[in-house]
C-alpha atoms as a PDB file:
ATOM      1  CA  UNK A   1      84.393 102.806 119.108  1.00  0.00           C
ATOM      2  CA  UNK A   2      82.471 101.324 116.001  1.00  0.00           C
ATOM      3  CA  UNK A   3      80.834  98.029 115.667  1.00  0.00           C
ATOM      4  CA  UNK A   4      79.933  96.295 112.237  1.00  0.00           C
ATOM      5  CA  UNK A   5      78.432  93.419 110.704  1.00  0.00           C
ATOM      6  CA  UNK A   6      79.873  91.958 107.281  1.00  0.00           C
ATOM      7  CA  UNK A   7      78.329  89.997 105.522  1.00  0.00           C
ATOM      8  CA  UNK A   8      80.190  88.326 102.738  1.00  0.00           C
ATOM      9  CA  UNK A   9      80.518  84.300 100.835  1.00  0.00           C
ATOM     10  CA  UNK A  10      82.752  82.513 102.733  1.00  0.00           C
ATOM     11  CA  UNK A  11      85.826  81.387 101.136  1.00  0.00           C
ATOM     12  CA  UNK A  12      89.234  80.869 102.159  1.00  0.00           C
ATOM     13  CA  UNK A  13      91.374  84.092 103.173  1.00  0.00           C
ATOM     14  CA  UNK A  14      88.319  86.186 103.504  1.00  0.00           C
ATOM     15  CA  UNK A  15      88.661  86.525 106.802  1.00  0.00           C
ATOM     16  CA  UNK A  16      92.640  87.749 107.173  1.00  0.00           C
ATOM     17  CA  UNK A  17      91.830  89.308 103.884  1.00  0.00           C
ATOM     18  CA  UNK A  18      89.674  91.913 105.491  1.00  0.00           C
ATOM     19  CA  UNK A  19      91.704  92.083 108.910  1.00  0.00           C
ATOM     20  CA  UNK A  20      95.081  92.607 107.316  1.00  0.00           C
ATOM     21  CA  UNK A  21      94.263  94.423 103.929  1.00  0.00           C
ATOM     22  CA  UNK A  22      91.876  97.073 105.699  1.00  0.00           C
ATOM     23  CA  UNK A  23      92.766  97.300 109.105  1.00  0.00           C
ATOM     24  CA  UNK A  24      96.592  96.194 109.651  1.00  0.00           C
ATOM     25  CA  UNK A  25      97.390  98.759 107.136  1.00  0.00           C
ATOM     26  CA  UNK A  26      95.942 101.050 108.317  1.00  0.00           C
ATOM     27  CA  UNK A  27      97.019 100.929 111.918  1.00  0.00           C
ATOM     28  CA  UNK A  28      93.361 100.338 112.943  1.00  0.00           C
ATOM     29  CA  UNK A  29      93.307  98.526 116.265  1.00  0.00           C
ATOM     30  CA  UNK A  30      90.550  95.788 116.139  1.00  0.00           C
ATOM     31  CA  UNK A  31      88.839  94.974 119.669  1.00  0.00           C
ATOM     32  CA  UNK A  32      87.442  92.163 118.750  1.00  0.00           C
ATOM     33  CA  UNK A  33      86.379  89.804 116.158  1.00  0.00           C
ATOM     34  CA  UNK A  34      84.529  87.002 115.761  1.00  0.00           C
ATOM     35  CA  UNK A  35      82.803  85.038 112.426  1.00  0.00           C
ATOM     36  CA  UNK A  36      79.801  82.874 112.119  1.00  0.00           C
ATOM     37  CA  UNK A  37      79.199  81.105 108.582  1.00  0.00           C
ATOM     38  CA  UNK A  38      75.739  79.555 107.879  1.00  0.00           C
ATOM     39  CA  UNK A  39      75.303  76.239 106.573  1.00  0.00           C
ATOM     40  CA  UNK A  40      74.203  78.369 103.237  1.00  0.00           C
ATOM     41  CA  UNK A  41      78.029  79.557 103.368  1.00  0.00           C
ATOM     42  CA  UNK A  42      77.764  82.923 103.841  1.00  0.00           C
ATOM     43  CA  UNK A  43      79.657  84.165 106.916  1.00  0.00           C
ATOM     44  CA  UNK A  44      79.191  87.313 109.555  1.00  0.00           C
ATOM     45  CA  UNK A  45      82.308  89.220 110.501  1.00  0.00           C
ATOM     46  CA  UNK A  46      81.310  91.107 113.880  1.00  0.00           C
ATOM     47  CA  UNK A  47      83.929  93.664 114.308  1.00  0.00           C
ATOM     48  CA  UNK A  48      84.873  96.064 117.156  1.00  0.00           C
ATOM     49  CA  UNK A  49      87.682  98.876 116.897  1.00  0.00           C
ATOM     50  CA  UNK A  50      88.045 102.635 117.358  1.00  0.00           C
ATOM     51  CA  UNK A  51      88.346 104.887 114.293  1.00  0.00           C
ATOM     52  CA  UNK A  52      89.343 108.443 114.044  1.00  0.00           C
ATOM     53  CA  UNK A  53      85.013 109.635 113.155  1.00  0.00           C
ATOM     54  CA  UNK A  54      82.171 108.984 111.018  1.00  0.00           C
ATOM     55  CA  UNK A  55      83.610 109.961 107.628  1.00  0.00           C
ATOM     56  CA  UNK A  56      86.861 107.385 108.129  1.00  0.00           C
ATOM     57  CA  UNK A  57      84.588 105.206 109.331  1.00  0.00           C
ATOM     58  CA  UNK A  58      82.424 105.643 105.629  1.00  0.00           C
ATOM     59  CA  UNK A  59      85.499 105.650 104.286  1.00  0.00           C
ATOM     60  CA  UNK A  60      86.469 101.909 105.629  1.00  0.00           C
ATOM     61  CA  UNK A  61      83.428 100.854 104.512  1.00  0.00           C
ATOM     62  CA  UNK A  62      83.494 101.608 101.416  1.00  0.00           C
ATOM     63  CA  UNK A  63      86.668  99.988 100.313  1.00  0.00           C
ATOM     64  CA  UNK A  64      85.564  97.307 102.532  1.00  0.00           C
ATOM     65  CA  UNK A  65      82.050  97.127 100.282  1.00  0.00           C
ATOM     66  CA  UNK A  66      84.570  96.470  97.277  1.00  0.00           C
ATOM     67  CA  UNK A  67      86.436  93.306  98.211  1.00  0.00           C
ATOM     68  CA  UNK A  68      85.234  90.269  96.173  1.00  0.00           C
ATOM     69  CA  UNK A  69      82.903  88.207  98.245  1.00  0.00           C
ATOM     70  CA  UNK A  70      81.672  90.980 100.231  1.00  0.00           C
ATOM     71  CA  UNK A  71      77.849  91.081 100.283  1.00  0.00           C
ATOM     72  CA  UNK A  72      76.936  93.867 102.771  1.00  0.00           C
ATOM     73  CA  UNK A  73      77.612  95.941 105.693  1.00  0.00           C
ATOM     74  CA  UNK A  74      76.055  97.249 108.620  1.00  0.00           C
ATOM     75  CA  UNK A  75      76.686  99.796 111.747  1.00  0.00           C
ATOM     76  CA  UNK A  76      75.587  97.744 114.608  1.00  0.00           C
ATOM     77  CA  UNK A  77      76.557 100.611 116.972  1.00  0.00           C
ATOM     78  CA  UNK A  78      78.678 102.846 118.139  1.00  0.00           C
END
């Protein structure tokens, strides 16, 4: 089970954008989700799901790192 933190500009269809694009696809079964935006309008995406190690979890990441609006990631655990 992995748990991350993105951080990214809020803007319409950022949200599904990231749930279907990167983790519908790829058959990635999400455990929970939840968002948060500041009143400076950037939002936190806390994610929970179970990928198949460390170096698909990288992986996710860093196509994840390359959507427009996307600020930063982190590992919160897992």
């Amino acid at each position: 089970m992995a748990e991350i933190k993105i951080f990214c500009n809020n803007r319409i269809g950022i949200f599904s954008q990231i749930s279907l694009r990167f983790f519908t696809e790829r058959e990635i079964d999400i455990a929970s989700m939840s968002s948060k935006t500041s009143k400076q309008g950037t939002a936190t995406i806390n994610m929970s799901f179970e990928v198949g190690g460390v170096d698909a979890l990288q992986q996710l990441i860093n196509r994840l790192m390359a959507v427009n609006s996307v600020i930063d990631i982190e590992r919160s655990n897992g």
